[in-house]
PDB file of N, CA and C in Angstrom:
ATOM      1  N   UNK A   1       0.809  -1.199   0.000  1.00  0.00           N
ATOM      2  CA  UNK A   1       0.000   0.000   0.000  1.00  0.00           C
ATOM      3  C   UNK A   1       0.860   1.274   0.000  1.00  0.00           C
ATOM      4  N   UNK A   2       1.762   1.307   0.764  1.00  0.00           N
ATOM      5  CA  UNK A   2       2.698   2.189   0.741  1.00  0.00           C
ATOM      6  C   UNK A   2       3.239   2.833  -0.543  1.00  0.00           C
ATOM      7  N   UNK A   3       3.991   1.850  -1.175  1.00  0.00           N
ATOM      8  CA  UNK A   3       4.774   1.689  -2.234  1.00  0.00           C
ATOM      9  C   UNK A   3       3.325   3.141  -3.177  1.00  0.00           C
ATOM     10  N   UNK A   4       1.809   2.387  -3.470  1.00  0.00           N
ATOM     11  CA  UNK A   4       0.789   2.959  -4.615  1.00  0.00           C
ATOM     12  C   UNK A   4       0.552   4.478  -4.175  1.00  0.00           C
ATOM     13  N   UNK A   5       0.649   4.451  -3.007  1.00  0.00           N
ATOM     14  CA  UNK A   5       0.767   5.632  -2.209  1.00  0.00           C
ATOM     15  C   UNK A   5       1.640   6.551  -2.581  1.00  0.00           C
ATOM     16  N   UNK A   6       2.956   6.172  -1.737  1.00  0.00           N
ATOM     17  CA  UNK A   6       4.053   6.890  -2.890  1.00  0.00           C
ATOM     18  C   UNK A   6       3.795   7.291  -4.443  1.00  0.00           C
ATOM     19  N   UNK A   7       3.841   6.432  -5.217  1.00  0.00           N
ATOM     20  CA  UNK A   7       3.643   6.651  -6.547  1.00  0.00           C
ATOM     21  C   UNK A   7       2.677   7.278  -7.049  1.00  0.00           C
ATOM     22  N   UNK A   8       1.521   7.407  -5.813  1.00  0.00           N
ATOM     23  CA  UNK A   8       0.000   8.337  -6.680  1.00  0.00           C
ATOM     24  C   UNK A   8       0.584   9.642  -5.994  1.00  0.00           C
ATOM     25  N   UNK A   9       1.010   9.859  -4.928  1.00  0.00           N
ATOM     26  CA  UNK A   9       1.562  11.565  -4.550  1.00  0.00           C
ATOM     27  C   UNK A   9       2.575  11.732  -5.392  1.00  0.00           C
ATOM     28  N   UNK A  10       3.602  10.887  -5.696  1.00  0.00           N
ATOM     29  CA  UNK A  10       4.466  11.688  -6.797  1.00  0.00           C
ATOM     30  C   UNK A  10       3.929  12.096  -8.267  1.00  0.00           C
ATOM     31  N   UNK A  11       2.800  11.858  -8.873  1.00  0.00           N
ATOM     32  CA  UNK A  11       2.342  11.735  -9.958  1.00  0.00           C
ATOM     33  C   UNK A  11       1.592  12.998  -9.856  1.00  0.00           C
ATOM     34  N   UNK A  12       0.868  12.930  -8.113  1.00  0.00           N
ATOM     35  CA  UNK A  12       0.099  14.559  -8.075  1.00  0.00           C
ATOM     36  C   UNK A  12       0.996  15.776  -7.614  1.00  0.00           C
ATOM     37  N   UNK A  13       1.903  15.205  -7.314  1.00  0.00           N
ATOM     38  CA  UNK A  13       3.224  16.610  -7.509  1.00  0.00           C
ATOM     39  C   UNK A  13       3.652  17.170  -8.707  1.00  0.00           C
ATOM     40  N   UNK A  14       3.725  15.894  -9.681  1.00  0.00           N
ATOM     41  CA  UNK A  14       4.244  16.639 -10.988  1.00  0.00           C
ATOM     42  C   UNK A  14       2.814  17.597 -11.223  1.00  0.00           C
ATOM     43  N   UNK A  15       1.636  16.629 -11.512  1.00  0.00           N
ATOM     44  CA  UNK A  15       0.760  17.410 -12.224  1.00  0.00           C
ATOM     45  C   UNK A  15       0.698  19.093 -11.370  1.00  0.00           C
ATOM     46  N   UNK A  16       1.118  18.773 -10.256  1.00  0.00           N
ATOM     47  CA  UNK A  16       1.034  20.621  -9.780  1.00  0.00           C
ATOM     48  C   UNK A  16       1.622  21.280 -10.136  1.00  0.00           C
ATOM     49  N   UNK A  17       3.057  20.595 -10.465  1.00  0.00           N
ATOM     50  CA  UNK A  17       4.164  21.780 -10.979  1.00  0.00           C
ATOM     51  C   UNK A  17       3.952  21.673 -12.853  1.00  0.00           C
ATOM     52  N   UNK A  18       3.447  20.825 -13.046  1.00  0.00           N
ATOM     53  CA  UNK A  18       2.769  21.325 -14.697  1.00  0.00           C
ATOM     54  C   UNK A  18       1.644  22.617 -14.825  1.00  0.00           C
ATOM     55  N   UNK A  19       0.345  22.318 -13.712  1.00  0.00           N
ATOM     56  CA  UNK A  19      -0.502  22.716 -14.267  1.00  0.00           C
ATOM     57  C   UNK A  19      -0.260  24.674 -13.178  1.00  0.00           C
ATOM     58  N   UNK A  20       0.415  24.260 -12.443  1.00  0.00           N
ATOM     59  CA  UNK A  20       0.906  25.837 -11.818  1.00  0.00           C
ATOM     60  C   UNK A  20       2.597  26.715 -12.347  1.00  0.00           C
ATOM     61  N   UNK A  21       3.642  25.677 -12.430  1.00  0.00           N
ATOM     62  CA  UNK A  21       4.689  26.285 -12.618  1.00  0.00           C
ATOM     63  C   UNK A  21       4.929  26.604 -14.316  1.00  0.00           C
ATOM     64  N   UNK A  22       4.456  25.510 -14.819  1.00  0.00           N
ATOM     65  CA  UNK A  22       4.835  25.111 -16.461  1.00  0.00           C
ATOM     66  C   UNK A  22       4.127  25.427 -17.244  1.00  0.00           C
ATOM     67  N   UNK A  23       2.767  25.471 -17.203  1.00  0.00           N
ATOM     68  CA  UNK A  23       1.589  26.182 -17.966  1.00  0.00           C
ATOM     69  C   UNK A  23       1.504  25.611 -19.571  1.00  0.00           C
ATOM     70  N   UNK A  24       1.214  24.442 -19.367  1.00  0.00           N
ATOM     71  CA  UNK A  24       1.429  24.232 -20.435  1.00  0.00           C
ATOM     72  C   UNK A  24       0.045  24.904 -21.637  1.00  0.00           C
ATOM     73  N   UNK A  25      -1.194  24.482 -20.924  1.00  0.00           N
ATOM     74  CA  UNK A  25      -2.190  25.512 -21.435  1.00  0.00           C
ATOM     75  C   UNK A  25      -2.637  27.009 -21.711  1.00  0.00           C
ATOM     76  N   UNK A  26      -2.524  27.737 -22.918  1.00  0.00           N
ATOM     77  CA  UNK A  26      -2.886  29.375 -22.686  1.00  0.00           C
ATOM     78  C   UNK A  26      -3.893  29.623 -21.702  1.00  0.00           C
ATOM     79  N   UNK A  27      -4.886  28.579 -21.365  1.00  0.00           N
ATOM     80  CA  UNK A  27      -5.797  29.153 -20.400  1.00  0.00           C
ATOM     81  C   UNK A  27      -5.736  28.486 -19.279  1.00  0.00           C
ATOM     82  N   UNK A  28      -6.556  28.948 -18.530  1.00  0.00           N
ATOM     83  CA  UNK A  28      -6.649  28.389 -16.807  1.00  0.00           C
ATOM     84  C   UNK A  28      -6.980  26.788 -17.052  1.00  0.00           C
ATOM     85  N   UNK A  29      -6.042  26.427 -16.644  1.00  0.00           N
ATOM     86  CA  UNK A  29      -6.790  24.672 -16.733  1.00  0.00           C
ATOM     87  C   UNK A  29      -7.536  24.323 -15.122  1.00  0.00           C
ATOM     88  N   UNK A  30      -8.756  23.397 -15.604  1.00  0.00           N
ATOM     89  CA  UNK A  30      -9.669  22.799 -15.516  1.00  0.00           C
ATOM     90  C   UNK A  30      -8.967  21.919 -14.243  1.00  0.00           C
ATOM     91  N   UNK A  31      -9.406  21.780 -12.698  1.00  0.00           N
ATOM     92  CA  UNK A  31      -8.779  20.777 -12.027  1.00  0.00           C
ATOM     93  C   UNK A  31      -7.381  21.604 -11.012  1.00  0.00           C
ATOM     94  N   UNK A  32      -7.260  22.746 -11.452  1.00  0.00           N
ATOM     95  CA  UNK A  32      -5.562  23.508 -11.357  1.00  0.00           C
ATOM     96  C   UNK A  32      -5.799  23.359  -9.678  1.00  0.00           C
ATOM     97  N   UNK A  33      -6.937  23.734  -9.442  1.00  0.00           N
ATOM     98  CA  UNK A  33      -7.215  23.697  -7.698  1.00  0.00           C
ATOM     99  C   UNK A  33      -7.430  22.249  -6.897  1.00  0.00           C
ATOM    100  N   UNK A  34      -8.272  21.396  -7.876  1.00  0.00           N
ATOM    101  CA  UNK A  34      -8.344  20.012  -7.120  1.00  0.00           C
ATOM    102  C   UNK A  34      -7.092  19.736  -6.709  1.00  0.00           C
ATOM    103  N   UNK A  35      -6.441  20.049  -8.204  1.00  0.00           N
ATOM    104  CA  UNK A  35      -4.584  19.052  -7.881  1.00  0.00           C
ATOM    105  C   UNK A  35      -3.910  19.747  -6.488  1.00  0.00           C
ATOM    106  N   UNK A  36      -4.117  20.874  -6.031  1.00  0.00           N
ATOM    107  CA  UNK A  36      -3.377  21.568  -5.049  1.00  0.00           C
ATOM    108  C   UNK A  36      -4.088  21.244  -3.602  1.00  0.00           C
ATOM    109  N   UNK A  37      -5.334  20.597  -3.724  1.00  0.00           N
ATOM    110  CA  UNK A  37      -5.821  20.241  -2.662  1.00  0.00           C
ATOM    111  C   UNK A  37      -5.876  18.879  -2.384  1.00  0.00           C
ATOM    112  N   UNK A  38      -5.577  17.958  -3.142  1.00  0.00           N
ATOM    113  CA  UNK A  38      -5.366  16.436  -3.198  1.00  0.00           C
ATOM    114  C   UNK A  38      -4.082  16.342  -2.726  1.00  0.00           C
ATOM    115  N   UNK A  39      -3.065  17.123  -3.313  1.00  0.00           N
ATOM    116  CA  UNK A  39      -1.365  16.879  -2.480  1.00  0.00           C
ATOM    117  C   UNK A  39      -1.672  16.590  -1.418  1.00  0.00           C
ATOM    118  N   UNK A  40      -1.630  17.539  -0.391  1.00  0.00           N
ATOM    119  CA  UNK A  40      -1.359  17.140   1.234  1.00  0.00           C
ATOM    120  C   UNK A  40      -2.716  16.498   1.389  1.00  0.00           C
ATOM    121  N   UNK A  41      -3.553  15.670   1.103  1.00  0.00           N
ATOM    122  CA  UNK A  41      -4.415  15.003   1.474  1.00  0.00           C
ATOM    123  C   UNK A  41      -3.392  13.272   1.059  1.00  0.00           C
ATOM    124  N   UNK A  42      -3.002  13.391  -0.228  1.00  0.00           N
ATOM    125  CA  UNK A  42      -2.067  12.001  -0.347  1.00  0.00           C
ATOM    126  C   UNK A  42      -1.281  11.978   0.350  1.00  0.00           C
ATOM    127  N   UNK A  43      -0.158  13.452   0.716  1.00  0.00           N
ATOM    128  CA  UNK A  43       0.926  12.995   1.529  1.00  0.00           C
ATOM    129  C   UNK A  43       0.439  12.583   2.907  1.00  0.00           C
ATOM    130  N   UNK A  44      -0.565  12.979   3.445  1.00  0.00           N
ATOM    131  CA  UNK A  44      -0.904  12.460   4.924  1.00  0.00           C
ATOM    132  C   UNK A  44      -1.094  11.456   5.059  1.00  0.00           C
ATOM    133  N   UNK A  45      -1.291  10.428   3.736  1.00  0.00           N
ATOM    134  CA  UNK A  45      -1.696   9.411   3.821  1.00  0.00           C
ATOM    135  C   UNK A  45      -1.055   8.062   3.489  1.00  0.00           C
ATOM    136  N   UNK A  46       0.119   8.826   3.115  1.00  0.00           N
ATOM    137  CA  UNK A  46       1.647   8.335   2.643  1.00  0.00           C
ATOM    138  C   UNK A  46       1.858   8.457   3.947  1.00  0.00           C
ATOM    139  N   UNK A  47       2.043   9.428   4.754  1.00  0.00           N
ATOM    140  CA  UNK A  47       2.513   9.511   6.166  1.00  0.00           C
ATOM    141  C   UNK A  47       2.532   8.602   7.204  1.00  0.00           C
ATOM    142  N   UNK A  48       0.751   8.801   6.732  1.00  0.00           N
ATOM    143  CA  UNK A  48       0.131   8.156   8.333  1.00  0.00           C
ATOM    144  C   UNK A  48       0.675   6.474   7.806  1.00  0.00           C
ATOM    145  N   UNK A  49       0.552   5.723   6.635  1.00  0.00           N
ATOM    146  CA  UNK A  49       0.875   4.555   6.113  1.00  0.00           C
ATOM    147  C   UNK A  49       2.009   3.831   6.347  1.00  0.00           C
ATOM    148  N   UNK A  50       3.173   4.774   6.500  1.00  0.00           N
ATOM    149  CA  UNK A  50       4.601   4.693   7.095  1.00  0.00           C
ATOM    150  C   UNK A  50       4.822   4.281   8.684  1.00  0.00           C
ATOM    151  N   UNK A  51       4.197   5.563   9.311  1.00  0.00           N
ATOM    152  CA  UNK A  51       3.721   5.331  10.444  1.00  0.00           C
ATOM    153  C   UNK A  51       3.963   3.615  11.006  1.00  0.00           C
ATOM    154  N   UNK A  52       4.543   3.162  11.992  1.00  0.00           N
ATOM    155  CA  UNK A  52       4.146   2.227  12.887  1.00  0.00           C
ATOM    156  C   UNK A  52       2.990   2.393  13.770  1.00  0.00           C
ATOM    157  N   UNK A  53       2.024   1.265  14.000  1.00  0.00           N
ATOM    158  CA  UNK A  53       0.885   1.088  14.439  1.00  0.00           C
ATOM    159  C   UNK A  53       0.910   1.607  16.053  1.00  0.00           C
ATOM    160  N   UNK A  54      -0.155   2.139  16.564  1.00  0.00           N
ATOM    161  CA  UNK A  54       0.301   2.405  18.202  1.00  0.00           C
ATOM    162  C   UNK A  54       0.261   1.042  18.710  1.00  0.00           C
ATOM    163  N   UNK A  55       1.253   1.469  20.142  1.00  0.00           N
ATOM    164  CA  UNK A  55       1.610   0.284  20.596  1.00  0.00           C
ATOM    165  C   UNK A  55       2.240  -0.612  20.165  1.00  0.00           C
ATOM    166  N   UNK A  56       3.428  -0.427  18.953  1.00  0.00           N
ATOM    167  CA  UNK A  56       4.487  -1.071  18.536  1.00  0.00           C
ATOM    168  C   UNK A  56       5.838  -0.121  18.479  1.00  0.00           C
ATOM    169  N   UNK A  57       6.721  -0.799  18.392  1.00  0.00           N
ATOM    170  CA  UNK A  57       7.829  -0.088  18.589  1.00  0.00           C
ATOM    171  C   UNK A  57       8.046  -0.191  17.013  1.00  0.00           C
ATOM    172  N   UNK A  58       9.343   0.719  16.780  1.00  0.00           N
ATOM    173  CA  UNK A  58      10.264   0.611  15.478  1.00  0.00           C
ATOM    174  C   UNK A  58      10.410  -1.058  14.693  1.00  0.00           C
ATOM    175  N   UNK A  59      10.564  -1.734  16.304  1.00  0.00           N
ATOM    176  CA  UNK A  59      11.303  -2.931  16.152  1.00  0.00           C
ATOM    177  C   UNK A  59      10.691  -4.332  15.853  1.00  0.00           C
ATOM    178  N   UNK A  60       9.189  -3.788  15.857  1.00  0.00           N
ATOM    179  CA  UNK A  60       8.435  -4.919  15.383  1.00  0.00           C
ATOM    180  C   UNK A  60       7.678  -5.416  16.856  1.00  0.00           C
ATOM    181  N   UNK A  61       8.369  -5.444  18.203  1.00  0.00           N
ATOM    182  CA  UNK A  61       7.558  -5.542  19.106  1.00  0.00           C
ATOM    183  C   UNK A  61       6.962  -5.017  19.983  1.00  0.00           C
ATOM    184  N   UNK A  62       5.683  -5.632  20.504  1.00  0.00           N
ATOM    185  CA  UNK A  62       4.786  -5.013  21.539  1.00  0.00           C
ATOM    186  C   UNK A  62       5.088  -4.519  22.842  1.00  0.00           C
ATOM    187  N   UNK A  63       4.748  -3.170  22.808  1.00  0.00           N
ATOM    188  CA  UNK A  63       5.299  -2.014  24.307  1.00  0.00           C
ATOM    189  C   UNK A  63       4.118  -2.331  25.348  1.00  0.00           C
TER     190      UNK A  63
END
């Protein structure tokens, strides 16, 4: 899960720095705001996914 995680926030990073830094369209594209509000909703979720479970250590066992 991690791993799809990773790979769907890096995919919505590029599209931000396309559809805000790079412009590839003469006009306002369509979505320009979803993409900026989906980032930190994936990365938290990349985060929290990383995360060890409460009540486990680093090390694999129960505190």
């Amino acid at each position: 899960m991690p791993l799809l995680l990773s790979l769907e926030t890096l995919k919505q990073a590029v599209a931000v720095v396309i559809l805000w830094f790079y412009k590839p369209l003469p006009v306002a594209a369509p979505g320009k705001y979803g993409a900026v509000v989906l980032l930190p909703v994936l990365a938290l979720g990349l985060f929290l996914s990383l995360r060890a479970p409460p009540g486990q250590s680093d090390d694999g066992r129960r505190t």
